[in-house]
C-alpha atoms as a PDB file:
ATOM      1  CA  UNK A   1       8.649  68.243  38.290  1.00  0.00           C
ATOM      2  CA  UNK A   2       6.301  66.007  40.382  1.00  0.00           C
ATOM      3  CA  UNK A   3       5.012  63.118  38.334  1.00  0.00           C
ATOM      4  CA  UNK A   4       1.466  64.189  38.596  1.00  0.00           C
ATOM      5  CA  UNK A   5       1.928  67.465  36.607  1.00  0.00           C
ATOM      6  CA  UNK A   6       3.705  65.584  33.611  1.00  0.00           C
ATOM      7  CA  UNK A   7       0.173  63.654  33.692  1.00  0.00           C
ATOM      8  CA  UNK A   8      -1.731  66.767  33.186  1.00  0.00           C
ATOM      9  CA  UNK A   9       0.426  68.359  31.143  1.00  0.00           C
ATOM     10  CA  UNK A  10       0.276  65.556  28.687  1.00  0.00           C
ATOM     11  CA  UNK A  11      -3.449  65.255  29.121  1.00  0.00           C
ATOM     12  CA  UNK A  12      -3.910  68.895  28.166  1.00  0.00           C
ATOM     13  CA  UNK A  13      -1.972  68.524  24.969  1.00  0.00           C
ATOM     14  CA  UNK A  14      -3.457  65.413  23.826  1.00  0.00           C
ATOM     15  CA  UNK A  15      -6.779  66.258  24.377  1.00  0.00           C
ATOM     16  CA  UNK A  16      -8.237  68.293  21.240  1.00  0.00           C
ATOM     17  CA  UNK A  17      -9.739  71.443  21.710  1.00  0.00           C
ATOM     18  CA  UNK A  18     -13.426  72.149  22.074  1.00  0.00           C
ATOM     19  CA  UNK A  19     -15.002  72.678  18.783  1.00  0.00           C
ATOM     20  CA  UNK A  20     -11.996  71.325  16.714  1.00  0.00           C
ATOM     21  CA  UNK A  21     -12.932  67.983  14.823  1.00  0.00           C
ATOM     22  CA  UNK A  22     -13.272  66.035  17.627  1.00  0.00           C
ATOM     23  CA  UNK A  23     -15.784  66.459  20.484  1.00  0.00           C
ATOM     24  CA  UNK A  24     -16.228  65.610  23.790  1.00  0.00           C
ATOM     25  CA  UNK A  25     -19.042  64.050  23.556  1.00  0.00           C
ATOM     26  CA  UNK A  26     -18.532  61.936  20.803  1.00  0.00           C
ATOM     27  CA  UNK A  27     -17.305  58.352  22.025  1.00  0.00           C
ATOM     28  CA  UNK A  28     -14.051  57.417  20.365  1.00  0.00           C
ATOM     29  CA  UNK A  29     -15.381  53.899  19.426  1.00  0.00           C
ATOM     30  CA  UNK A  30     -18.600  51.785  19.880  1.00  0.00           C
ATOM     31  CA  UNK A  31     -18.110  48.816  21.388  1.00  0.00           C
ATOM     32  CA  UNK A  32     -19.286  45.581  18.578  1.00  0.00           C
ATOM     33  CA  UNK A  33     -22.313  43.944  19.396  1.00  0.00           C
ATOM     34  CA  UNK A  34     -22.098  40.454  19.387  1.00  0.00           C
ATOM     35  CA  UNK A  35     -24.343  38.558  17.320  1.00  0.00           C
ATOM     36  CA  UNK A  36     -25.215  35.382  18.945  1.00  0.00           C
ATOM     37  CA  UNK A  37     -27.061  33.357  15.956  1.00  0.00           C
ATOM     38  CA  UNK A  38     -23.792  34.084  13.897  1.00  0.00           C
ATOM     39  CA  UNK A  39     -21.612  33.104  16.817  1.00  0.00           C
ATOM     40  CA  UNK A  40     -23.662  29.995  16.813  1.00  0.00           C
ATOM     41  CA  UNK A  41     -24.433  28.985  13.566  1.00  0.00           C
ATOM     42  CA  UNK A  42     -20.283  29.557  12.990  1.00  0.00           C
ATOM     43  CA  UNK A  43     -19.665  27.204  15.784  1.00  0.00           C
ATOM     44  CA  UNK A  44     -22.021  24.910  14.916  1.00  0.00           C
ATOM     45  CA  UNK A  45     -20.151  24.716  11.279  1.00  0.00           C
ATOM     46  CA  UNK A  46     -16.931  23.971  12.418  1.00  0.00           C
ATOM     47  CA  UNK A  47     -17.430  21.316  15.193  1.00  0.00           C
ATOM     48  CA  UNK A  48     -19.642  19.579  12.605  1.00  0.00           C
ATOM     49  CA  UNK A  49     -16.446  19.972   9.775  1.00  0.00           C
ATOM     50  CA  UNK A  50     -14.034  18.951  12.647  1.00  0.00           C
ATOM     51  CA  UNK A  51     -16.062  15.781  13.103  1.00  0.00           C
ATOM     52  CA  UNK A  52     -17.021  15.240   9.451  1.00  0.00           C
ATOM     53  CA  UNK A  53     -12.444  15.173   9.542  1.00  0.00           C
ATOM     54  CA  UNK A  54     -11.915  13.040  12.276  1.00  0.00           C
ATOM     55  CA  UNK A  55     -14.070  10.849  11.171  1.00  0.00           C
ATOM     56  CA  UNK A  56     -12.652  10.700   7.450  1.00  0.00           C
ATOM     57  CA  UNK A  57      -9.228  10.286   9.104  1.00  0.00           C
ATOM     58  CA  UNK A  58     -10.504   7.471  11.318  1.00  0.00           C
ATOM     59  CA  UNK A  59     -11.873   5.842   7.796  1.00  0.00           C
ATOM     60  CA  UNK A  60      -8.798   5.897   6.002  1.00  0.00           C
ATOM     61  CA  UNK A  61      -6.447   4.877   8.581  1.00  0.00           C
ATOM     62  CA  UNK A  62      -8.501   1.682   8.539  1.00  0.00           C
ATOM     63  CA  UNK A  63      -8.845  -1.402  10.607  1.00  0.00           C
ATOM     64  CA  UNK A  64      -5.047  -1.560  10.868  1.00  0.00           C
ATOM     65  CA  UNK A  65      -5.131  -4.570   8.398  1.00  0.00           C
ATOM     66  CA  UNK A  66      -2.456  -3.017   6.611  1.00  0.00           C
ATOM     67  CA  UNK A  67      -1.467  -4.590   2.990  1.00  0.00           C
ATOM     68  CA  UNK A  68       1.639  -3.747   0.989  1.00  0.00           C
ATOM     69  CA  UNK A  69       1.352  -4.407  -2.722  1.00  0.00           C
ATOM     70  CA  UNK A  70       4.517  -4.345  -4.813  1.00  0.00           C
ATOM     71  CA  UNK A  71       4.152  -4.736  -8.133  1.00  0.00           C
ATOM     72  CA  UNK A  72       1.399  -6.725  -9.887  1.00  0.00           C
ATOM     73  CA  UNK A  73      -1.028  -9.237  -8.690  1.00  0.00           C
ATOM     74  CA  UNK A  74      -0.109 -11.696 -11.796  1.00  0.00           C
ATOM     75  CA  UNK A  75       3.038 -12.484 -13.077  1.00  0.00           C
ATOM     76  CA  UNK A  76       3.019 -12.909 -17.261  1.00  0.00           C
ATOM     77  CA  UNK A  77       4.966 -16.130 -18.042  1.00  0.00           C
ATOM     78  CA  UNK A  78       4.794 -15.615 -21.814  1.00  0.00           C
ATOM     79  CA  UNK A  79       3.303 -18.010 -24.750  1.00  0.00           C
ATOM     80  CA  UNK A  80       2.046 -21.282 -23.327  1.00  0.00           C
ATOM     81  CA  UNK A  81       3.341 -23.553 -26.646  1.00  0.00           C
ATOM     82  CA  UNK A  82       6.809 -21.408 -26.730  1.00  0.00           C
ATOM     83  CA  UNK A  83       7.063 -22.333 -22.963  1.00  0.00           C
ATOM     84  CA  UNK A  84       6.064 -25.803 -23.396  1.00  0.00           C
ATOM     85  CA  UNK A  85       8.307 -26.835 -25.265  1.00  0.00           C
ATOM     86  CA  UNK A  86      11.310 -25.227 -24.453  1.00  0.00           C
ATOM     87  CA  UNK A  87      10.212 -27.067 -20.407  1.00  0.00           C
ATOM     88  CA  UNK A  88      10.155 -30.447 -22.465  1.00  0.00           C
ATOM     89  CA  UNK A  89      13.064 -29.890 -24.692  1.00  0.00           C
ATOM     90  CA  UNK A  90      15.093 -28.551 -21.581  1.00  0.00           C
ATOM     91  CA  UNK A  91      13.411 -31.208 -19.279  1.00  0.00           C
ATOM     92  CA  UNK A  92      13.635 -28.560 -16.670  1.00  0.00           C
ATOM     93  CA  UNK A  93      10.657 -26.205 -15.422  1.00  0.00           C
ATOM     94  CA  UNK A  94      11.065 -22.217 -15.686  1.00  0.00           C
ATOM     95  CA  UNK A  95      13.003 -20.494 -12.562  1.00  0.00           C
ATOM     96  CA  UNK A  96      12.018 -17.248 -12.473  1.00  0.00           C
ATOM     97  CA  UNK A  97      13.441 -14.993  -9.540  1.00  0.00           C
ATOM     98  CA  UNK A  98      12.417 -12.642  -6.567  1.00  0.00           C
ATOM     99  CA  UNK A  99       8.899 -11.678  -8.868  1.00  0.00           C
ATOM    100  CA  UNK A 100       7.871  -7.991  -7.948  1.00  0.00           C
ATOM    101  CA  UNK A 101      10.672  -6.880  -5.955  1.00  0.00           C
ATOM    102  CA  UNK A 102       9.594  -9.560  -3.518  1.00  0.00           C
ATOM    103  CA  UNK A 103      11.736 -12.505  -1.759  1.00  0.00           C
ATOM    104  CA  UNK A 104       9.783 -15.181  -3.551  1.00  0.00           C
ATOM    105  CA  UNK A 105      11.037 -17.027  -6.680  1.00  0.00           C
ATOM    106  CA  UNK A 106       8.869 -19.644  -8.917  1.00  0.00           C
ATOM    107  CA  UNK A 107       9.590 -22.383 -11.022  1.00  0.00           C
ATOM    108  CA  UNK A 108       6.764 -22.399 -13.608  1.00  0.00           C
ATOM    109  CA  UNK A 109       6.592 -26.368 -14.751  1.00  0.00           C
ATOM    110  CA  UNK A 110       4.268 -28.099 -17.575  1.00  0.00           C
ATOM    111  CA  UNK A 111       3.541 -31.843 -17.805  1.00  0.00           C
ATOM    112  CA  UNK A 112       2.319 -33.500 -20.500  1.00  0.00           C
ATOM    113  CA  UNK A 113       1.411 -33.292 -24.584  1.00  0.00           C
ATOM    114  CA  UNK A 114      -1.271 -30.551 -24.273  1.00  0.00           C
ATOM    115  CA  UNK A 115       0.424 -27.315 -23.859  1.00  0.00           C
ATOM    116  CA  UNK A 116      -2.987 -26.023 -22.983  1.00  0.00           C
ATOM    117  CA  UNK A 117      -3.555 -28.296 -19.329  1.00  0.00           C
ATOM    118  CA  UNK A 118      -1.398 -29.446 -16.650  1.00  0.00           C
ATOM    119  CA  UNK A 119       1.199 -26.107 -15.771  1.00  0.00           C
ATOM    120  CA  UNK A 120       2.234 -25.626 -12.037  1.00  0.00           C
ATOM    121  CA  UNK A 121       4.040 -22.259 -10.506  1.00  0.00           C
ATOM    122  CA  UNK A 122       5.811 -23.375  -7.854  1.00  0.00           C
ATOM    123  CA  UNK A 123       7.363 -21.479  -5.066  1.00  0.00           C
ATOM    124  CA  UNK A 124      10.831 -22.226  -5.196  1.00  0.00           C
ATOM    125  CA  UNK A 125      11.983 -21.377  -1.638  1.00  0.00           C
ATOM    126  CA  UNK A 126      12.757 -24.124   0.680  1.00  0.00           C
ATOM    127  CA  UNK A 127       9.661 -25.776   2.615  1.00  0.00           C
ATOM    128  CA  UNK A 128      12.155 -26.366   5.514  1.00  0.00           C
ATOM    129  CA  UNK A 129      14.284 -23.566   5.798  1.00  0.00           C
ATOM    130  CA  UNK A 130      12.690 -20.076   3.106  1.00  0.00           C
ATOM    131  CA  UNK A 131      14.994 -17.505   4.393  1.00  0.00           C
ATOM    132  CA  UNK A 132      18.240 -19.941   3.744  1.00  0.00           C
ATOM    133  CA  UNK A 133      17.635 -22.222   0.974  1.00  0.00           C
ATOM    134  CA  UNK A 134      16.018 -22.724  -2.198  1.00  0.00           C
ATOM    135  CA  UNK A 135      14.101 -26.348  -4.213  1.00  0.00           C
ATOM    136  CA  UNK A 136      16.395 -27.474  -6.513  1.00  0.00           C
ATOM    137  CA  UNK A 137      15.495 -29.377  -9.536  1.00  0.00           C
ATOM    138  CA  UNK A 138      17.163 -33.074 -10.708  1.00  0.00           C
ATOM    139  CA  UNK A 139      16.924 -33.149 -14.321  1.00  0.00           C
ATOM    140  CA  UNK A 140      18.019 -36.916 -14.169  1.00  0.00           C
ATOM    141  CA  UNK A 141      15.518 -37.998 -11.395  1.00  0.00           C
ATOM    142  CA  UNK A 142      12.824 -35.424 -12.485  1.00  0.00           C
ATOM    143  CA  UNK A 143      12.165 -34.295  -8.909  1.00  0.00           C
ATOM    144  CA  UNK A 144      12.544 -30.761  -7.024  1.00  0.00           C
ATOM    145  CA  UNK A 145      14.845 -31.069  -3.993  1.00  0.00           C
ATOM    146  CA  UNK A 146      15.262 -29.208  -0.429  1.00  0.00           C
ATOM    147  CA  UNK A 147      18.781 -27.803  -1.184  1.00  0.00           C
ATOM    148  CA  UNK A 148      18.960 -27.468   2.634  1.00  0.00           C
ATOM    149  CA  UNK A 149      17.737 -30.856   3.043  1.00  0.00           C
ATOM    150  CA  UNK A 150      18.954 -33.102  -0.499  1.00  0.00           C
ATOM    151  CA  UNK A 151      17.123 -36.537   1.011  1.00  0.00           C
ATOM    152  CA  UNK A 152      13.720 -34.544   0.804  1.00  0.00           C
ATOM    153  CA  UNK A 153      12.331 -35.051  -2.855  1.00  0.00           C
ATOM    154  CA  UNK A 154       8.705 -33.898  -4.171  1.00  0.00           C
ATOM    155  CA  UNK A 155       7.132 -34.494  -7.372  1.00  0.00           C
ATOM    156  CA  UNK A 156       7.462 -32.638 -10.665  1.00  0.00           C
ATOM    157  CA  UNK A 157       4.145 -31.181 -10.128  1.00  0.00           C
ATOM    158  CA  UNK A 158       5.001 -29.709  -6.869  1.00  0.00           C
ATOM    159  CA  UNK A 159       2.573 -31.563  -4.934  1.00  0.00           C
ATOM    160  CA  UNK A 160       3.084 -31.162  -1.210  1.00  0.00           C
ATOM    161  CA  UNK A 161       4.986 -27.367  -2.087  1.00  0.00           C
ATOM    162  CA  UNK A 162       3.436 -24.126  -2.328  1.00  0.00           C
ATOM    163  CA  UNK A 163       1.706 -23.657  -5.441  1.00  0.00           C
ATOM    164  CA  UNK A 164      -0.119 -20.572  -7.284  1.00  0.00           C
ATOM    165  CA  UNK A 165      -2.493 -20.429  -9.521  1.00  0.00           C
ATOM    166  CA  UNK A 166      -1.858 -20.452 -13.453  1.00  0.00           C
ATOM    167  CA  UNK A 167      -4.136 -19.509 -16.223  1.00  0.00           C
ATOM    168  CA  UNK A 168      -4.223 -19.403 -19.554  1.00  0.00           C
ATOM    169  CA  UNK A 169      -5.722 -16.039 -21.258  1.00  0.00           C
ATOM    170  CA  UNK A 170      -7.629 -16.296 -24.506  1.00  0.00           C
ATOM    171  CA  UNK A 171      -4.432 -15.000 -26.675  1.00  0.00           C
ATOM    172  CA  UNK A 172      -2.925 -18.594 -25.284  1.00  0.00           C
ATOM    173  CA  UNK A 173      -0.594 -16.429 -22.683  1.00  0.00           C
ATOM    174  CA  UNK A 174       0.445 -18.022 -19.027  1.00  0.00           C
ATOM    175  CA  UNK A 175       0.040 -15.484 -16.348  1.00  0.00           C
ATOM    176  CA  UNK A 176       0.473 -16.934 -12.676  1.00  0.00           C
ATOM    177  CA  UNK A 177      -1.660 -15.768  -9.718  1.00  0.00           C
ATOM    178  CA  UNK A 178       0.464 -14.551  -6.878  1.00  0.00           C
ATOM    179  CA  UNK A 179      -1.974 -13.929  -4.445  1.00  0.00           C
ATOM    180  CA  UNK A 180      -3.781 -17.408  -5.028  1.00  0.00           C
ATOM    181  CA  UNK A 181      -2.452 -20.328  -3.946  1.00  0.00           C
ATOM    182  CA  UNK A 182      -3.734 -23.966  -5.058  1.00  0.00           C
ATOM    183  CA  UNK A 183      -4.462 -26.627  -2.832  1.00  0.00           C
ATOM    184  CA  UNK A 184      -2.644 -30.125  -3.721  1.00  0.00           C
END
């Protein structure tokens, strides 16, 4: 059979009969209407959401001054008197290592009577060389040391060494500043 009677006789068997349920005249399917103040008022709503998000993302990404916090800001020594003493009866200062998961050990070091005035944190990494070496302390000379450098002394109060910030809360507790260093 020639392809053009296969059209027709499909046509004729698809097509419903006149006065069966469908008609003739009836359209199969409206077209939608498009309603333009929707269609604008929905893409007015989303350019201002995808703006309102850019913008949010541009605010928390920040000014790409990017700080890393491990751990706490202070570092709780203990009981000022308790420490105190056991510094004078020692005659050594505190070493306390690597505080917060960070490369940077302290010696915490009191001078004097008062157990209330005069305490020092120290960091204890080498001035010269901080990845390699470490201060050491000279209990007979009473002086901190450049282990990587034994001819360089500095005082037991760490002058001339980055220091930090100690205070002493109201219960009579040391806690040491991390993020505040003291000028000599």
């Amino acid at each position: 059979m020639p392809d053009g009677i296969i059209v027709e006789l499909f046509l004729e068997k698809s097509l419903p009969e006149r006065g069966s349920e469908y008609d003739e005249d009836m359209p199969i399917g409206e077209p939608t209407k498009l309603n333009l103040p929707r269609t604008i008022f929905f893409v007015v709503v989303s350019l201002g959401i995808g703006i309102g998000l850019l913008f949010a993302v541009i605010k928390l990404a920040g000014d790409g001054d990017v700080q890393i916090k491990l751990g706490e800001d202070f570092f709780p020594v203990g009981d000022a008197e308790q420490r105190a003493e056991r510094i004078r009866k020692d005659k050594t200062p505190l070493l306390f290592p690597s505080l917060n998961g960070v490369s940077r050990p302290i010696y915490v070091q009191h001078l004097g009577d008062n157990y209330l005035d005069n305490w020092f944190a120290i960091d204890a990494r080498s001035p010269s060389e901080p990845e390699k070496c470490n201060l050491g302390w000279d209990s007979e000379l009473q002086l901190f040391f450049d282990e990587c450098d034994a001819d360089t002394t500095y005082p037991p109060s760490g002058e001339g060494l980055v220091r930090y910030a100690v205070m002493i809360n109201e219960d009579e507790s040391l806690r040491v500043d991390l993020n505040k260093l003291v000028d000599d």
